[in-house]
N, C-alpha and C. Protein backbone atom coordinates (compact mmCIF):
# COMPACT_ATOMS: atom_id res chain seq x y z
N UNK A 1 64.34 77.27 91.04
CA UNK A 1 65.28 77.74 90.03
C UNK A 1 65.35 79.25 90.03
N UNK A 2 66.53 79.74 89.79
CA UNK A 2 66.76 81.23 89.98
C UNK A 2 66.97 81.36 88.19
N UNK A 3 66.59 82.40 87.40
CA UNK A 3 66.84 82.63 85.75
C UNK A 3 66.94 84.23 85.85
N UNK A 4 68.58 84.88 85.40
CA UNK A 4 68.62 85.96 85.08
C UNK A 4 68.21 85.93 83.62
N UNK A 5 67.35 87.20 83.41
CA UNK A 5 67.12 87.50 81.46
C UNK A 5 67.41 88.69 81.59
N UNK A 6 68.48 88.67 79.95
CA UNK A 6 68.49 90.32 79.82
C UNK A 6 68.33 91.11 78.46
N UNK A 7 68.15 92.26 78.66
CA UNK A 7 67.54 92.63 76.88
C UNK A 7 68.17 94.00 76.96
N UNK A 8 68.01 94.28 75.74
CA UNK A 8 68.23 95.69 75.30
C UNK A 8 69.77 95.59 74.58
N UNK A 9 70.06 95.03 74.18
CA UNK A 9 71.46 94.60 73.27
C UNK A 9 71.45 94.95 71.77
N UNK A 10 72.13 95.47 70.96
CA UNK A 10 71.87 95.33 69.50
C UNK A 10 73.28 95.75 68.83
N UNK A 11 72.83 96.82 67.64
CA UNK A 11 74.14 97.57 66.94
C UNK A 11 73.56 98.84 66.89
N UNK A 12 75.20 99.68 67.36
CA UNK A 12 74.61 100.62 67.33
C UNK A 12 76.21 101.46 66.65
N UNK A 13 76.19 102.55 66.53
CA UNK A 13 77.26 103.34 65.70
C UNK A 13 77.84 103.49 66.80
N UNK A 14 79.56 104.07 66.31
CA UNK A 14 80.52 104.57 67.51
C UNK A 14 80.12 105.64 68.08
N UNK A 15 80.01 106.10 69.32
CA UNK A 15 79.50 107.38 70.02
C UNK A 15 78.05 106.97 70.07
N UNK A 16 77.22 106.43 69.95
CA UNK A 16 75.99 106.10 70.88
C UNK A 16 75.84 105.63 72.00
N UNK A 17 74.66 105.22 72.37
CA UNK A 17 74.38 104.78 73.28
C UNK A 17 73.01 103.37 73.52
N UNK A 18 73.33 102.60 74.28
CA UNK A 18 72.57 101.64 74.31
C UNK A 18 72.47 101.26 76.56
N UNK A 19 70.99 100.62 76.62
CA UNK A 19 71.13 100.42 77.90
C UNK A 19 70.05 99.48 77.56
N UNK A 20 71.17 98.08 79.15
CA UNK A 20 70.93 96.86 79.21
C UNK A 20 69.83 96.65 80.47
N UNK A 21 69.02 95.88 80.41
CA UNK A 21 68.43 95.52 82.02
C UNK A 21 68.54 93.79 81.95
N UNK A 22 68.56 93.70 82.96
CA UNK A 22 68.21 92.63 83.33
C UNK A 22 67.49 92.15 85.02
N UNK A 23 66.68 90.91 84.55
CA UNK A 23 65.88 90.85 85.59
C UNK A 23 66.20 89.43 85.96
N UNK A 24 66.10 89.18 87.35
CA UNK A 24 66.02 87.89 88.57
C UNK A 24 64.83 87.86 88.64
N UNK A 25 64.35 86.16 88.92
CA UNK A 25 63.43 85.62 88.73
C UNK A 25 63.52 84.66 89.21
N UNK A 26 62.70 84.07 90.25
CA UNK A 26 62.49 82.38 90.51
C UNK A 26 62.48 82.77 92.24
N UNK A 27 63.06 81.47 92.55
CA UNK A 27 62.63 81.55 94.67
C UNK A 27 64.71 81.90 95.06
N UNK A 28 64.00 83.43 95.41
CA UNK A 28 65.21 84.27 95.75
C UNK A 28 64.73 85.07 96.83
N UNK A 29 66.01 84.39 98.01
CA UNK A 29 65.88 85.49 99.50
C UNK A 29 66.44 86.51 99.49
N UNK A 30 67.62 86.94 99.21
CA UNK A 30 68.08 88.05 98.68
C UNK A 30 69.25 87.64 97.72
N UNK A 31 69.74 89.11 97.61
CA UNK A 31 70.52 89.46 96.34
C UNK A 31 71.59 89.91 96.73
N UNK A 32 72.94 89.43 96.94
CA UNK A 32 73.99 90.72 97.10
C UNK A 32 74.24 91.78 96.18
N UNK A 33 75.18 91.10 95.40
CA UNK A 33 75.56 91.63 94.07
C UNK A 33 75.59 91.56 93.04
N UNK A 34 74.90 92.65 92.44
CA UNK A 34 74.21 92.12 90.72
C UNK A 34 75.41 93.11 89.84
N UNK A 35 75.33 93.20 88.75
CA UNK A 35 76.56 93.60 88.28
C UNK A 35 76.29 92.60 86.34
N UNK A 36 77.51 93.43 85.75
CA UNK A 36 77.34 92.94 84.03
C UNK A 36 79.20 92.38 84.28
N UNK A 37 79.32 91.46 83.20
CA UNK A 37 80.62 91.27 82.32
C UNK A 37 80.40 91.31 81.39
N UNK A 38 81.21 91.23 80.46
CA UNK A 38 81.32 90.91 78.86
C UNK A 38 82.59 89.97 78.48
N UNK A 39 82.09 89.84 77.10
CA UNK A 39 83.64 88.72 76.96
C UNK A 39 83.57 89.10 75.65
N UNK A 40 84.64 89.76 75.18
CA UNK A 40 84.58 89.99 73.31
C UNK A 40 85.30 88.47 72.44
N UNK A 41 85.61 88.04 71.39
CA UNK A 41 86.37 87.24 70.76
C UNK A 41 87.62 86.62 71.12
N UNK A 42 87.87 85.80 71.69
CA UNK A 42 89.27 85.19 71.58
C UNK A 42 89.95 86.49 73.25
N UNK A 43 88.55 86.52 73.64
CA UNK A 43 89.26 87.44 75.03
C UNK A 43 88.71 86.86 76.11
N UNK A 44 89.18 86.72 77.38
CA UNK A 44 88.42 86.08 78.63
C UNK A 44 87.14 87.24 78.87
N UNK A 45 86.70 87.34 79.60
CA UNK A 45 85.22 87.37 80.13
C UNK A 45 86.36 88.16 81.18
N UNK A 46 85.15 89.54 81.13
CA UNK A 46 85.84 90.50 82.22
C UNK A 46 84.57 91.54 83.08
N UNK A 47 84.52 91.95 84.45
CA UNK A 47 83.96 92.94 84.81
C UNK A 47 83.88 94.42 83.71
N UNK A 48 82.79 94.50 84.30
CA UNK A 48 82.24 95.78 83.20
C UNK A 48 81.88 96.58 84.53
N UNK A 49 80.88 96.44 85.66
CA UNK A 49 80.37 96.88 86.52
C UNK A 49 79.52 96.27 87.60
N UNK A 50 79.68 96.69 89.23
CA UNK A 50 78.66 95.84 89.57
C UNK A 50 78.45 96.77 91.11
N UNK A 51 76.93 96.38 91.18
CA UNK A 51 76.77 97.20 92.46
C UNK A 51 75.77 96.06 93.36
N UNK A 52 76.37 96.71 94.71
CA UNK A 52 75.74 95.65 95.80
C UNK A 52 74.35 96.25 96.05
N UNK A 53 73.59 95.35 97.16
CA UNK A 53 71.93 95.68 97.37
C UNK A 53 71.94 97.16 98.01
N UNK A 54 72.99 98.03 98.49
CA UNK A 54 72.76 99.18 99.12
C UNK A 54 73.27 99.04 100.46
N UNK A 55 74.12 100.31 100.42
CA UNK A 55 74.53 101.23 101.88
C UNK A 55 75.97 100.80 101.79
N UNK A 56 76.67 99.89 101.23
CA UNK A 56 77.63 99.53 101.44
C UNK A 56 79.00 99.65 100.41
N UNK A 57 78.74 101.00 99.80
CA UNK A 57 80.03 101.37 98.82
C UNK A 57 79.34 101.89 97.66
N UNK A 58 80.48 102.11 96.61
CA UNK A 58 80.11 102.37 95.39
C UNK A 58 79.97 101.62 94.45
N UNK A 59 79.12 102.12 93.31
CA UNK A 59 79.35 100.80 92.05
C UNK A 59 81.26 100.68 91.65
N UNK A 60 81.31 99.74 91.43
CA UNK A 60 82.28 99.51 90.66
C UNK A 60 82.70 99.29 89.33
N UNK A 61 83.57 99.87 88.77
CA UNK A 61 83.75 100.14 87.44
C UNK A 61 85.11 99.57 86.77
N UNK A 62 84.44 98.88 85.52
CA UNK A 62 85.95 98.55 84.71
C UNK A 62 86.67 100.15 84.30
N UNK A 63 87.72 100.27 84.31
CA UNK A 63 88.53 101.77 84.39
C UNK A 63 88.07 101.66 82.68
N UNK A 64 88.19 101.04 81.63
CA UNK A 64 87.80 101.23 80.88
C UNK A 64 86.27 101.72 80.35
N UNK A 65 85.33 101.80 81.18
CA UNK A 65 83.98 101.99 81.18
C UNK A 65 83.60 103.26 81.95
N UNK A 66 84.34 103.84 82.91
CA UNK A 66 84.45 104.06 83.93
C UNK A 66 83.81 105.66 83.43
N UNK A 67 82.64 106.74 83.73
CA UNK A 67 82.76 107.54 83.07
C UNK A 67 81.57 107.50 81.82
N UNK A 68 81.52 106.15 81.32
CA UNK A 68 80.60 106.43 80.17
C UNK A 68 79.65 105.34 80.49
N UNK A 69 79.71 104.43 81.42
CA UNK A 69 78.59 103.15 81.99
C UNK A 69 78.03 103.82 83.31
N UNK A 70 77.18 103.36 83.13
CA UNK A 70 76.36 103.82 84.62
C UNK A 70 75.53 102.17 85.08
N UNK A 71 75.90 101.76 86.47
CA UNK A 71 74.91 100.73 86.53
C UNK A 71 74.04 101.21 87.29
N UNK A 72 72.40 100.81 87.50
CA UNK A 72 71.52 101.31 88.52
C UNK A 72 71.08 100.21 88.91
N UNK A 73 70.36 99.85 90.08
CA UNK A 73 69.81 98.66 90.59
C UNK A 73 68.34 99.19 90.68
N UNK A 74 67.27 98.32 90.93
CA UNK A 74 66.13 97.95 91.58
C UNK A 74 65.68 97.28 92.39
N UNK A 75 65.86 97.30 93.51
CA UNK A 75 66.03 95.90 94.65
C UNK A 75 64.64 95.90 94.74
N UNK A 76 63.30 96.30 95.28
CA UNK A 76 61.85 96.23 94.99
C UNK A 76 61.71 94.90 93.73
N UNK A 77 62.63 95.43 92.43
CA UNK A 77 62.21 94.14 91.48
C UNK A 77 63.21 93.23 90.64
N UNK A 78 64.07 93.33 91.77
CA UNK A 78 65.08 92.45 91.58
C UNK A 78 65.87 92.65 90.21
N UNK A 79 66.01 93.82 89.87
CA UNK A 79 66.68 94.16 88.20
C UNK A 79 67.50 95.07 88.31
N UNK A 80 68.83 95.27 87.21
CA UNK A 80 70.01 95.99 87.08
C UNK A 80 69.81 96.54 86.00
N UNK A 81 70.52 97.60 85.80
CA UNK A 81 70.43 98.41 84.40
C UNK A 81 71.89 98.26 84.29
N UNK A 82 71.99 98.84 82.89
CA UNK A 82 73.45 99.35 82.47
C UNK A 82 73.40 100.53 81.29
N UNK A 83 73.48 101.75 81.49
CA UNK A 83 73.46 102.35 80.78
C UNK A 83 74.68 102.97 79.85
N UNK A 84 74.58 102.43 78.98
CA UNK A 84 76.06 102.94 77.84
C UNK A 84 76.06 103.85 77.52
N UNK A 85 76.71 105.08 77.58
CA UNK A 85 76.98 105.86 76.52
C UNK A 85 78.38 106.16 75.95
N UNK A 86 78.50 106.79 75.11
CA UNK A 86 79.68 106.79 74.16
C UNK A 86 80.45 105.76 73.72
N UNK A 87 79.66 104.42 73.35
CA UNK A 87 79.74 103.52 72.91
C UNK A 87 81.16 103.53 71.75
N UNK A 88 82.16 102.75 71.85
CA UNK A 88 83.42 102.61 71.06
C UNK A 88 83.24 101.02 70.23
N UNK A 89 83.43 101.00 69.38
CA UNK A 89 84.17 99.59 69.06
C UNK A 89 84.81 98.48 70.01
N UNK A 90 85.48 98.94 70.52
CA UNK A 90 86.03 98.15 71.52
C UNK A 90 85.28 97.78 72.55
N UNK A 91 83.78 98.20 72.70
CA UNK A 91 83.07 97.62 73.57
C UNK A 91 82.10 96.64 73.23
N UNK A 92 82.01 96.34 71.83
CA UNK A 92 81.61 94.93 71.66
C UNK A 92 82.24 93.61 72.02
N UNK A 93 80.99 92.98 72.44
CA UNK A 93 80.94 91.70 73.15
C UNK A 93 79.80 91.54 73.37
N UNK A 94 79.67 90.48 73.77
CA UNK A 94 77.90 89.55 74.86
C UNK A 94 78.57 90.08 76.02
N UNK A 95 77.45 90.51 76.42
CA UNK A 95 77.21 91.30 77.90
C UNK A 95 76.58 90.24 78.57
N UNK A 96 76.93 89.93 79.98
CA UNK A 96 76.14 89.04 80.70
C UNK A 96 76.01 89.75 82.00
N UNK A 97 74.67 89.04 82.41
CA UNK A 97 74.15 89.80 83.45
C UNK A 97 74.76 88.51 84.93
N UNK A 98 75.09 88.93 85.66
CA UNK A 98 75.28 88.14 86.92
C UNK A 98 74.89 88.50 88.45
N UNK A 99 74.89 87.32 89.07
CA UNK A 99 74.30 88.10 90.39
C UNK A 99 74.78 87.17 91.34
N UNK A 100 74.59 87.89 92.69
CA UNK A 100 75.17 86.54 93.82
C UNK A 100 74.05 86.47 94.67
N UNK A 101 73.36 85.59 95.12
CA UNK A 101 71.77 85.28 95.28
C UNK A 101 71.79 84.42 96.64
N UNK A 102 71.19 84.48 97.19
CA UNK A 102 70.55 83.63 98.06
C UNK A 102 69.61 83.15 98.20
N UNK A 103 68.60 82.18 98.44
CA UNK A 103 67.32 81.28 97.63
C UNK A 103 66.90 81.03 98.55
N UNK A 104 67.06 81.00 100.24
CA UNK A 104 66.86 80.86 101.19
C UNK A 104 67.42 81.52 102.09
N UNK A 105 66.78 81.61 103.60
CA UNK A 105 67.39 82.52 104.50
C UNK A 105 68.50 81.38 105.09
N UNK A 106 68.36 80.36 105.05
CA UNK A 106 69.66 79.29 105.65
C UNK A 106 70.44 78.85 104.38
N UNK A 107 70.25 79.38 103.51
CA UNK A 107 71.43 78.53 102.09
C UNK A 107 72.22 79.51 102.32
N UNK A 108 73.68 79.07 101.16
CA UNK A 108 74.23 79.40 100.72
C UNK A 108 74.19 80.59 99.66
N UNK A 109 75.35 81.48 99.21
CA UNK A 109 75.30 82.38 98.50
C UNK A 109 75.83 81.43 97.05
N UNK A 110 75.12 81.85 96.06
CA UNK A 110 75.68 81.59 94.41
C UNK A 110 75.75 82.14 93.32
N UNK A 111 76.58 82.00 92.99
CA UNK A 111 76.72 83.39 91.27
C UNK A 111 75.69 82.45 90.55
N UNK A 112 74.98 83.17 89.50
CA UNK A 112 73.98 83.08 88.98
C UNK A 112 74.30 83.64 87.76
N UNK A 113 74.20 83.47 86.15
CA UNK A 113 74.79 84.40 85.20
C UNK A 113 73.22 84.12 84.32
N UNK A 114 73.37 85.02 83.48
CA UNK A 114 71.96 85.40 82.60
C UNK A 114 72.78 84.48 81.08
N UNK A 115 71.81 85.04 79.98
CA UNK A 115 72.42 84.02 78.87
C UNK A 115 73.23 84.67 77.93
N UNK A 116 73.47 86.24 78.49
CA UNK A 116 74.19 87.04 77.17
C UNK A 116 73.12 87.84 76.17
N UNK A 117 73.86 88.91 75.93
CA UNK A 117 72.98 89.47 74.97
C UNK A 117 74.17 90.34 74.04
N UNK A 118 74.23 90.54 72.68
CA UNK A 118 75.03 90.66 72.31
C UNK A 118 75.51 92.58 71.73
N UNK A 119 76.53 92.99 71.70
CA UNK A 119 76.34 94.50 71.77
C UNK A 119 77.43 94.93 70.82
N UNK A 120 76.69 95.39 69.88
CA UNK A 120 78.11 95.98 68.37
C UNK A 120 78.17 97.20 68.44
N UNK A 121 79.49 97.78 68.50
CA UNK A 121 79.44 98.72 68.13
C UNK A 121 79.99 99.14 66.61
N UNK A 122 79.54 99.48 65.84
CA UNK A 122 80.26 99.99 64.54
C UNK A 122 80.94 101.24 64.45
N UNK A 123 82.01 101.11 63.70
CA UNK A 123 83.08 102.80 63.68
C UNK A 123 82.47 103.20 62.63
């Protein structure tokens, strides 16, 4: 079994800052791409950010985030950050952590999603 967990979620005022990690866990050969979404109320589930294991581009950014999120990886321990700052209203939602994994050197690749963690911002 592969289990993303992630923490560091809460409420925080408009113009702060909050940062997410999350960690992979279980029988994993490698990792492509780890990366966050979010999904606010009555909205689909959208990219926030995501970066591959290294050498091969830049992180990628929702244009809305773009500027005030930072993602960092840890490939040594299999964990992603997300660092918020200038936190708006409009960036509440459950943040989920995701990843595209491999569990073996002959399997297949699979998205993998964590359980959410939830992120307020107040005006």
């Amino acid at each position: 079994q592969v289990q993303l967990v992630e923490s560091g979620g809460g409420l925080v005022q408009a113009g702060g800052s909050l940062r997410l990690s999350c960690a992979a866990s279980g029988r994993i050969f490698s990792i492509n791409v780890m990366g966050w979404y979010r999904q606010a109320p009555g909205k689909q589930r959208e990219l926030v950010a995501e970066i591959t294991s290294g050498g091969s581009g830049s992180p990628n950014y929702a244009s809305s985030v773009k500027g005030r999120f930072t993602i960092t990886r840890d490939n040594a321990n299999n964990t992603v950050h997300l660092q918020m700052n200038s936190l708006n209203p409009e960036d509440t939602a459950v943040y989920y952590c995701n990843a595209i994994i491999r569990r073996t050197w002959y399997g297949n690749e699979n998205r993998y999603w964590g359980q959410g963690t939830q992120v307020t911002v107040s005006s």
